[in-house]
N, C-alpha and C. Protein backbone atom coordinates (compact mmCIF):
# COMPACT_ATOMS: atom_id res chain seq x y z
N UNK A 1 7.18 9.60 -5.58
CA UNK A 1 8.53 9.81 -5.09
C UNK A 1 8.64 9.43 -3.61
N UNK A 2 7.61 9.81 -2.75
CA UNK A 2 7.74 9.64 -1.45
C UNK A 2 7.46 7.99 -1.09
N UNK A 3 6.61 7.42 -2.18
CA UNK A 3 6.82 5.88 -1.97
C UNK A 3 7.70 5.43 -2.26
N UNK A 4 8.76 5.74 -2.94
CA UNK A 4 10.31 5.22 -3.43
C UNK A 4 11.44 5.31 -2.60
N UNK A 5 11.15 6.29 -1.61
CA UNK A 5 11.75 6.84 -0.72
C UNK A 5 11.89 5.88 0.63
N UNK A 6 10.48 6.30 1.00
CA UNK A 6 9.82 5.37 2.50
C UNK A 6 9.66 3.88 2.38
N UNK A 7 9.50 3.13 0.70
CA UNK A 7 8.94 2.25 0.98
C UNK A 7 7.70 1.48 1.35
N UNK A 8 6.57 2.99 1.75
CA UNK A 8 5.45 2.86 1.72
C UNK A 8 4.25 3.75 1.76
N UNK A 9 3.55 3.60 1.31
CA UNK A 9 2.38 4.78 1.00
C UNK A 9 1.38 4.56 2.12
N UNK A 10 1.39 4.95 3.15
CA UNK A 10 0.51 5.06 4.36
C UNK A 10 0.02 6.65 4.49
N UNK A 11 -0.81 6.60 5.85
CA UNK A 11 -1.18 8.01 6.26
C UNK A 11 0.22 9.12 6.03
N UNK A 12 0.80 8.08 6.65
CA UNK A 12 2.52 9.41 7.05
C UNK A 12 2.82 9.94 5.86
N UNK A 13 3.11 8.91 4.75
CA UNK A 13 3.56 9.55 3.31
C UNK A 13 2.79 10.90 3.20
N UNK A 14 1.61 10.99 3.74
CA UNK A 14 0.56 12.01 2.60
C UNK A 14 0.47 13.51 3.61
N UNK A 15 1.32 13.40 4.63
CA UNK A 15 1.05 14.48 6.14
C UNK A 15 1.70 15.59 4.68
N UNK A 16 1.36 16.42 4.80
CA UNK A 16 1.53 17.79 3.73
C UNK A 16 3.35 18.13 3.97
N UNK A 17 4.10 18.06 5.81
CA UNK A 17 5.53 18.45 5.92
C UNK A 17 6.63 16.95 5.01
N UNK A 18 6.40 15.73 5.06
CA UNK A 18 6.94 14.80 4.34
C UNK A 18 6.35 15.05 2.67
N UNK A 19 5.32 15.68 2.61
CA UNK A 19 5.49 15.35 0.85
C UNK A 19 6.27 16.34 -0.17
N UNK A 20 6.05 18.05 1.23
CA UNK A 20 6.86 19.00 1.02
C UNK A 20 8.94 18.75 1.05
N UNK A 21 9.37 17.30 1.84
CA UNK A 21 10.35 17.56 2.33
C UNK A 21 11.15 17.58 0.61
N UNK A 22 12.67 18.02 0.86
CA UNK A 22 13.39 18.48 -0.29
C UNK A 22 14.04 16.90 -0.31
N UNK A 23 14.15 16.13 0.19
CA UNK A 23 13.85 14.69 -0.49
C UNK A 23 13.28 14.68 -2.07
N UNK A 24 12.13 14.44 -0.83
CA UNK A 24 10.76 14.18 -2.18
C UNK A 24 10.69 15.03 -3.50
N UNK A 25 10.83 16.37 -2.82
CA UNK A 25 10.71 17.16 -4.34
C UNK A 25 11.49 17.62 -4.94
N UNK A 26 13.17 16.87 -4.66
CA UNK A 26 13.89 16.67 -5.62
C UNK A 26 13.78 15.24 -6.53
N UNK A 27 13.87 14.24 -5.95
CA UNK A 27 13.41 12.95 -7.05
C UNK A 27 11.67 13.11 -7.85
N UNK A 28 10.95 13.58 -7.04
CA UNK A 28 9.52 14.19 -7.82
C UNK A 28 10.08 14.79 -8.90
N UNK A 29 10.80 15.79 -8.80
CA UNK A 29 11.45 16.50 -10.08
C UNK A 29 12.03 15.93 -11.08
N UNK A 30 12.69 14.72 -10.82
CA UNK A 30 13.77 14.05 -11.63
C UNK A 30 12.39 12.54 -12.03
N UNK A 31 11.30 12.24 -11.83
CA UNK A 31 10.17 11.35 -12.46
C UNK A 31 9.37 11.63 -13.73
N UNK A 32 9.71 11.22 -14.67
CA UNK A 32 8.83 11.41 -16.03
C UNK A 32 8.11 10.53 -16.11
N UNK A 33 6.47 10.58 -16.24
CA UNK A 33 5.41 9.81 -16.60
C UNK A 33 5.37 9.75 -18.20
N UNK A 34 5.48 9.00 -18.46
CA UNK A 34 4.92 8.46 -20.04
C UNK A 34 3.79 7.23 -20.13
N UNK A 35 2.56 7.54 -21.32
CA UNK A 35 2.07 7.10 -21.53
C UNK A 35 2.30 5.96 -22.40
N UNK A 36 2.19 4.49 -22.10
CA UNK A 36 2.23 3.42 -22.71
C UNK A 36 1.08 2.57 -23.40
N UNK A 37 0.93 2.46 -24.83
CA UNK A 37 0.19 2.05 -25.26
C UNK A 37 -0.68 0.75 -25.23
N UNK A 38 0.79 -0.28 -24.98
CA UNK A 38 0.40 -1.58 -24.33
C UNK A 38 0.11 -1.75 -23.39
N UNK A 39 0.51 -1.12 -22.78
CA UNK A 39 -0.24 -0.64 -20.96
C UNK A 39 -1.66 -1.09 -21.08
N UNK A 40 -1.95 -0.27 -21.73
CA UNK A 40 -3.63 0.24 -21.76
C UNK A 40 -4.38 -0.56 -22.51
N UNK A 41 -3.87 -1.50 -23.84
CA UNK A 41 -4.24 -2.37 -23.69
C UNK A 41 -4.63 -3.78 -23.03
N UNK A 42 -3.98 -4.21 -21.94
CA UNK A 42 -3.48 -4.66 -21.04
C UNK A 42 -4.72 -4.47 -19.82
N UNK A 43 -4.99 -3.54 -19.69
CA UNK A 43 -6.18 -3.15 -18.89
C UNK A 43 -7.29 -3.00 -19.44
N UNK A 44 -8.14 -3.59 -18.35
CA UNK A 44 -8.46 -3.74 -16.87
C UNK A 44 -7.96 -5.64 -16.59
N UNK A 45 -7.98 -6.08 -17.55
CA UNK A 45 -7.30 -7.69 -17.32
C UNK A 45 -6.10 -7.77 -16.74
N UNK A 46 -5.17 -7.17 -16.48
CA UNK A 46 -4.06 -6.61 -15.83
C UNK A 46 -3.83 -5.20 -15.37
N UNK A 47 -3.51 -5.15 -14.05
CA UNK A 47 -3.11 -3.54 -13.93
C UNK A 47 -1.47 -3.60 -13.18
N UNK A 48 -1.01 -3.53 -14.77
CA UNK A 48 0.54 -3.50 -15.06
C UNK A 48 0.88 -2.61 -14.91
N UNK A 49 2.40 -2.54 -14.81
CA UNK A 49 3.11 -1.16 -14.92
C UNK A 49 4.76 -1.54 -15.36
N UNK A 50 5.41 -0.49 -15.39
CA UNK A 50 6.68 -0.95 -15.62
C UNK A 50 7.20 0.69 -14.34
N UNK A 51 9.12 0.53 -14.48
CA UNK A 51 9.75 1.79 -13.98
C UNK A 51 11.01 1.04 -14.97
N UNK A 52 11.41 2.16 -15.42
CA UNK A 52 12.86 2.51 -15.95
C UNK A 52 13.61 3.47 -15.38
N UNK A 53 14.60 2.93 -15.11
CA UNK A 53 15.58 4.34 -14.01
C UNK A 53 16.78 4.43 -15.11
N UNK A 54 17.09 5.72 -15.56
CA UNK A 54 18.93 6.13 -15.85
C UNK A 54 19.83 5.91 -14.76
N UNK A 55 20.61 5.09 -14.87
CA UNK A 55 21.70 5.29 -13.57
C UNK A 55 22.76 6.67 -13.55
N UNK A 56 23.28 7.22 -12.63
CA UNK A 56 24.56 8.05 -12.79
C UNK A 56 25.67 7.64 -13.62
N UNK A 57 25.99 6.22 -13.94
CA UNK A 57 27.07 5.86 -15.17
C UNK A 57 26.28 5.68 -16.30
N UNK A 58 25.10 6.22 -16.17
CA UNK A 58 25.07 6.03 -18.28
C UNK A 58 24.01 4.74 -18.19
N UNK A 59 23.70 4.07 -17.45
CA UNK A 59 23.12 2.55 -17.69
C UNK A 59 21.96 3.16 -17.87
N UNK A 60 21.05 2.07 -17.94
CA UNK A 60 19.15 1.92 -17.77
C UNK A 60 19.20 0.62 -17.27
N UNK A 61 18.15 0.60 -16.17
CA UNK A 61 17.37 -0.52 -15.88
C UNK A 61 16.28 -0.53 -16.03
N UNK A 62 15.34 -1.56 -17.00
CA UNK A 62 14.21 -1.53 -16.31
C UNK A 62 13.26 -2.50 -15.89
N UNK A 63 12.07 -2.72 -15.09
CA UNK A 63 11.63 -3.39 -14.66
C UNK A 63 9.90 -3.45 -14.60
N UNK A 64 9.37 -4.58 -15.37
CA UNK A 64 7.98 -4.66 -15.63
C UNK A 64 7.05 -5.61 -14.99
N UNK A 65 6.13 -4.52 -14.49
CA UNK A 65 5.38 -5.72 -13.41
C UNK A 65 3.75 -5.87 -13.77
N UNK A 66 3.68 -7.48 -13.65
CA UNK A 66 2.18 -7.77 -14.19
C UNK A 66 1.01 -7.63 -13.25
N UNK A 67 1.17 -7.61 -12.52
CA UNK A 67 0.59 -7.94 -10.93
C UNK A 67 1.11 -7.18 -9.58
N UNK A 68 1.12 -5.74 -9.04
CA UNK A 68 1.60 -5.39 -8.14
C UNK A 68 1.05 -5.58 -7.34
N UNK A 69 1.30 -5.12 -6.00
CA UNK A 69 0.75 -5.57 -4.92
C UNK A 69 -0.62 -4.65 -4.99
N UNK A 70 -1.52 -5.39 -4.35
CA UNK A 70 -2.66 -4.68 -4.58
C UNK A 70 -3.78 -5.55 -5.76
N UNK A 71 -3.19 -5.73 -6.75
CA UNK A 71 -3.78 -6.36 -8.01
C UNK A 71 -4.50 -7.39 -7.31
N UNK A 72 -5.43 -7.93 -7.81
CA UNK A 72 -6.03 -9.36 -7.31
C UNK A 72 -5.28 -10.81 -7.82
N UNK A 73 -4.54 -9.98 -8.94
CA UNK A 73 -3.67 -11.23 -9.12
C UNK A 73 -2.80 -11.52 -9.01
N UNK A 74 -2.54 -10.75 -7.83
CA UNK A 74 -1.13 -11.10 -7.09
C UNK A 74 -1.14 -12.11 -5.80
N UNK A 75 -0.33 -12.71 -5.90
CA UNK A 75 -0.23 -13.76 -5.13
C UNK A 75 0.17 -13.80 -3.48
N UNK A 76 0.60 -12.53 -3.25
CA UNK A 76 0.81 -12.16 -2.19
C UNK A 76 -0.01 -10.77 -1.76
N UNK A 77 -1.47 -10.59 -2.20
CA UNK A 77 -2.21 -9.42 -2.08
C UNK A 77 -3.01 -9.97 -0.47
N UNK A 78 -3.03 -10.80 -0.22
CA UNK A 78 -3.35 -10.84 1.16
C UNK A 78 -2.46 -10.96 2.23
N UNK A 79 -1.44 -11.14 2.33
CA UNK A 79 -0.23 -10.42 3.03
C UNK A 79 -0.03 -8.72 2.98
N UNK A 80 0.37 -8.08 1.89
CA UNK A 80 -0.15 -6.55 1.97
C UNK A 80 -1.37 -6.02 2.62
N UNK A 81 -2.32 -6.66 2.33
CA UNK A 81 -3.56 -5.92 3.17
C UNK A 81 -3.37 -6.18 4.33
N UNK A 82 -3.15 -7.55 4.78
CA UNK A 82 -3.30 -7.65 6.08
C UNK A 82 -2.41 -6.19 6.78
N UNK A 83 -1.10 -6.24 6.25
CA UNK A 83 0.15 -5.67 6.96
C UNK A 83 -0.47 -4.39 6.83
N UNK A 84 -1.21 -3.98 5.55
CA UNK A 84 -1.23 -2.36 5.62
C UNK A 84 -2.29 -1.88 6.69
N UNK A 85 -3.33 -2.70 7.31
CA UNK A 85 -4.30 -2.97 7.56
C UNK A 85 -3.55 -2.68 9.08
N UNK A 86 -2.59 -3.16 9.13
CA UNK A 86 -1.98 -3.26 10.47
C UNK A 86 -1.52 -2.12 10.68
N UNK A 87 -0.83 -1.88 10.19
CA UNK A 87 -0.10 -0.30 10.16
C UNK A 87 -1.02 0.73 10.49
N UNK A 88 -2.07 0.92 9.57
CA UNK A 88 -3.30 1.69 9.49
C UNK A 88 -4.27 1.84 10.60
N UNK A 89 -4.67 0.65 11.32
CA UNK A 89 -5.62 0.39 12.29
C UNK A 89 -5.19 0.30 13.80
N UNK A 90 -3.83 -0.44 13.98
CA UNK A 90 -3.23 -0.30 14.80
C UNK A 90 -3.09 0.78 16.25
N UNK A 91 -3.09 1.70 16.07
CA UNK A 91 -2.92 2.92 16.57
C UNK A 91 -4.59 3.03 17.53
N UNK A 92 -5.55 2.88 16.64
CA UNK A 92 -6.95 2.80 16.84
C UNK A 92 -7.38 2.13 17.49
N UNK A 93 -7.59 1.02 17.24
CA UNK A 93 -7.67 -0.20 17.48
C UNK A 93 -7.22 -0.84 18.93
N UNK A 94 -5.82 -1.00 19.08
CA UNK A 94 -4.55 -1.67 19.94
C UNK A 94 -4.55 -2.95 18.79
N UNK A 95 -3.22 -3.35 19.14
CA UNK A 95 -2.67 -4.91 18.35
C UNK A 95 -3.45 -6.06 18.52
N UNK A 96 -3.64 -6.04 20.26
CA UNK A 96 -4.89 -7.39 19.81
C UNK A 96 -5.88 -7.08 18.97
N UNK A 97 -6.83 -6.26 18.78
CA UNK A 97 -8.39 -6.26 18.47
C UNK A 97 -7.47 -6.85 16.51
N UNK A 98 -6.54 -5.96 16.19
CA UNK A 98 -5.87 -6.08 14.86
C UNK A 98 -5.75 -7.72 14.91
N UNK A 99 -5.28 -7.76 15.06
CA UNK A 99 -4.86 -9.42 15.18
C UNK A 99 -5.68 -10.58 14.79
N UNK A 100 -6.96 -9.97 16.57
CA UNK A 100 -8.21 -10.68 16.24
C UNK A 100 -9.16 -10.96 14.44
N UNK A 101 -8.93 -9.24 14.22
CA UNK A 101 -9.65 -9.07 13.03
C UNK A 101 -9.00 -9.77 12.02
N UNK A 102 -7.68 -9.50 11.70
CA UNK A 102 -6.92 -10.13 10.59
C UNK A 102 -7.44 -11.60 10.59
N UNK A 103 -7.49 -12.71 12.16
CA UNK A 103 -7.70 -13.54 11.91
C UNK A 103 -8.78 -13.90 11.35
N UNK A 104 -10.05 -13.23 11.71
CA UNK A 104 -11.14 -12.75 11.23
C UNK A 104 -11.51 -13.08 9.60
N UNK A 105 -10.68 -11.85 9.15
CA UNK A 105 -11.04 -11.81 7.60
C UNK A 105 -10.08 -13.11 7.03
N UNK A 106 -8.92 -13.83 7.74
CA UNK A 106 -8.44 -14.67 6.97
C UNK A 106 -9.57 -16.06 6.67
N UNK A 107 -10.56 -15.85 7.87
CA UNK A 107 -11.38 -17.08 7.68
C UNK A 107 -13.26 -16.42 7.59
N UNK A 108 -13.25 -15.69 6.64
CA UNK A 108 -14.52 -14.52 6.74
C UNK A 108 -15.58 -15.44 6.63
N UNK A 109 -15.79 -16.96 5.79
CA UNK A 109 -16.60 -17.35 5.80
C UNK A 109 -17.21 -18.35 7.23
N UNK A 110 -16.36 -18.09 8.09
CA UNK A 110 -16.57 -18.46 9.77
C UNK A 110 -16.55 -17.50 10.70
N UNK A 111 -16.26 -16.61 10.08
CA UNK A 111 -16.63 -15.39 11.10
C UNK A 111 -17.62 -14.91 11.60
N UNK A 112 -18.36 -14.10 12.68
CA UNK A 112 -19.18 -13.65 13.38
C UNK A 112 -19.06 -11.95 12.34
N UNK A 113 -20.20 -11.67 12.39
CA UNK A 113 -20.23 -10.05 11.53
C UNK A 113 -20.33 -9.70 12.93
N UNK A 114 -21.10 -9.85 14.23
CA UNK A 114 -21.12 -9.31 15.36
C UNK A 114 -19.59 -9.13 15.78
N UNK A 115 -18.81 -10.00 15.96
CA UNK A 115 -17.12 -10.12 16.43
C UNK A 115 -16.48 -9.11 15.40
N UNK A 116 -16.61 -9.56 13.87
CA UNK A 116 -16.27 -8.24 13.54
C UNK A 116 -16.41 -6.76 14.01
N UNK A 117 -17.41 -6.23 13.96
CA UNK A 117 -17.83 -4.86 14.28
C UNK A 117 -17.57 -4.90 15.80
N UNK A 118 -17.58 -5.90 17.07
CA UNK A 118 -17.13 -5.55 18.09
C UNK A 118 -15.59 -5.34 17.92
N UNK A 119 -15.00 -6.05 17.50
CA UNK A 119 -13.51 -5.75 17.18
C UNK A 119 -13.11 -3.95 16.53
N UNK A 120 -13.91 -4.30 16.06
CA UNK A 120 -13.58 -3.01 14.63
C UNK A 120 -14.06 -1.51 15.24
N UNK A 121 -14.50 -1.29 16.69
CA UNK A 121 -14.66 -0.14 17.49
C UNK A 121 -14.06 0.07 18.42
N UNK A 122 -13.55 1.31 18.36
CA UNK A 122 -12.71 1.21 19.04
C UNK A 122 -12.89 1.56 20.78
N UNK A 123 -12.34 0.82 21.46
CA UNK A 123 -13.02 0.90 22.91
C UNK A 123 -13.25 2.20 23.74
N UNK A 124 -14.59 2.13 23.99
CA UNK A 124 -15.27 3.48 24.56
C UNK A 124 -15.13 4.75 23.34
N UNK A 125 -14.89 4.24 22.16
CA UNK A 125 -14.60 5.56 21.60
C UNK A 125 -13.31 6.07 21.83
N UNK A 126 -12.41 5.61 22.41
CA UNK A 126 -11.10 6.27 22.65
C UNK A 126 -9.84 5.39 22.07
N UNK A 127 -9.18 5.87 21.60
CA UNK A 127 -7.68 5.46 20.99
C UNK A 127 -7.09 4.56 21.97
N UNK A 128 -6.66 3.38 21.37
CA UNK A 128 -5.81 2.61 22.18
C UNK A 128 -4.09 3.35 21.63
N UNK A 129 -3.48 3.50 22.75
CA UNK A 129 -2.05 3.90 22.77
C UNK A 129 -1.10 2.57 22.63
């Protein structure tokens, strides 16, 4: 629910006061999980899913996905990492060292493992603001 909400499942989604908010645990309330048979056949060669929503006039939509983000066979799974990667490390890090690294893993088989791990600590041990 709180990813439907925000748009994204980061640290913040999971802080205990946002998962408690009456947002969330009113649409949490209104989510039915059902088990799908073809689903599961489907996996581990795909990790599919679908969502069906009731609208307030009576409709249904729904929508089935072969490949979400994340999947390896998604075509845009290295754009998500990078970005979540950003979001995530950022704070730690500062934006350059992020940057550096992203460029990093976009070309891993020219990369330095030393440049990595200098990148990937964060300076003196202390939080870049």
């Amino acid at each position: 629910a709180v990813a439907v909400l925000d748009g994204a499942v980061l640290a913040a989604q999971f802080e205990p006061p946002r998962l408690a908010g009456d947002d969330v645990t009113a649409l949490a309330n209104r989510i039915e999980i059902v088990a799908d048979a073809d689903l599961d056949t489907r996996y581990p060669a795909q990790f599919c899913g679908w969502v069906e929503v009731d609208t307030r006039h009576g409709g249904r939509s729904r929508i089935d996905v072969d490949n979400p983000s994340g999947s390896a066979d998604n075509p845009r799974r290295a754009d998500g990492i990078l970005s979540k990667f950003a979001a995530l490390a950022t704070r730690a890090l500062g934006p350059e060292a992020v940057t550096r690294l992203q460029a990093c893993f976009l070309a891993l088989a020219d990369s330095s493992v030393q440049e990595i791990l200098r990148l990937a600590a964060p300076s003196g041990g202390q939080r870049a603001e």
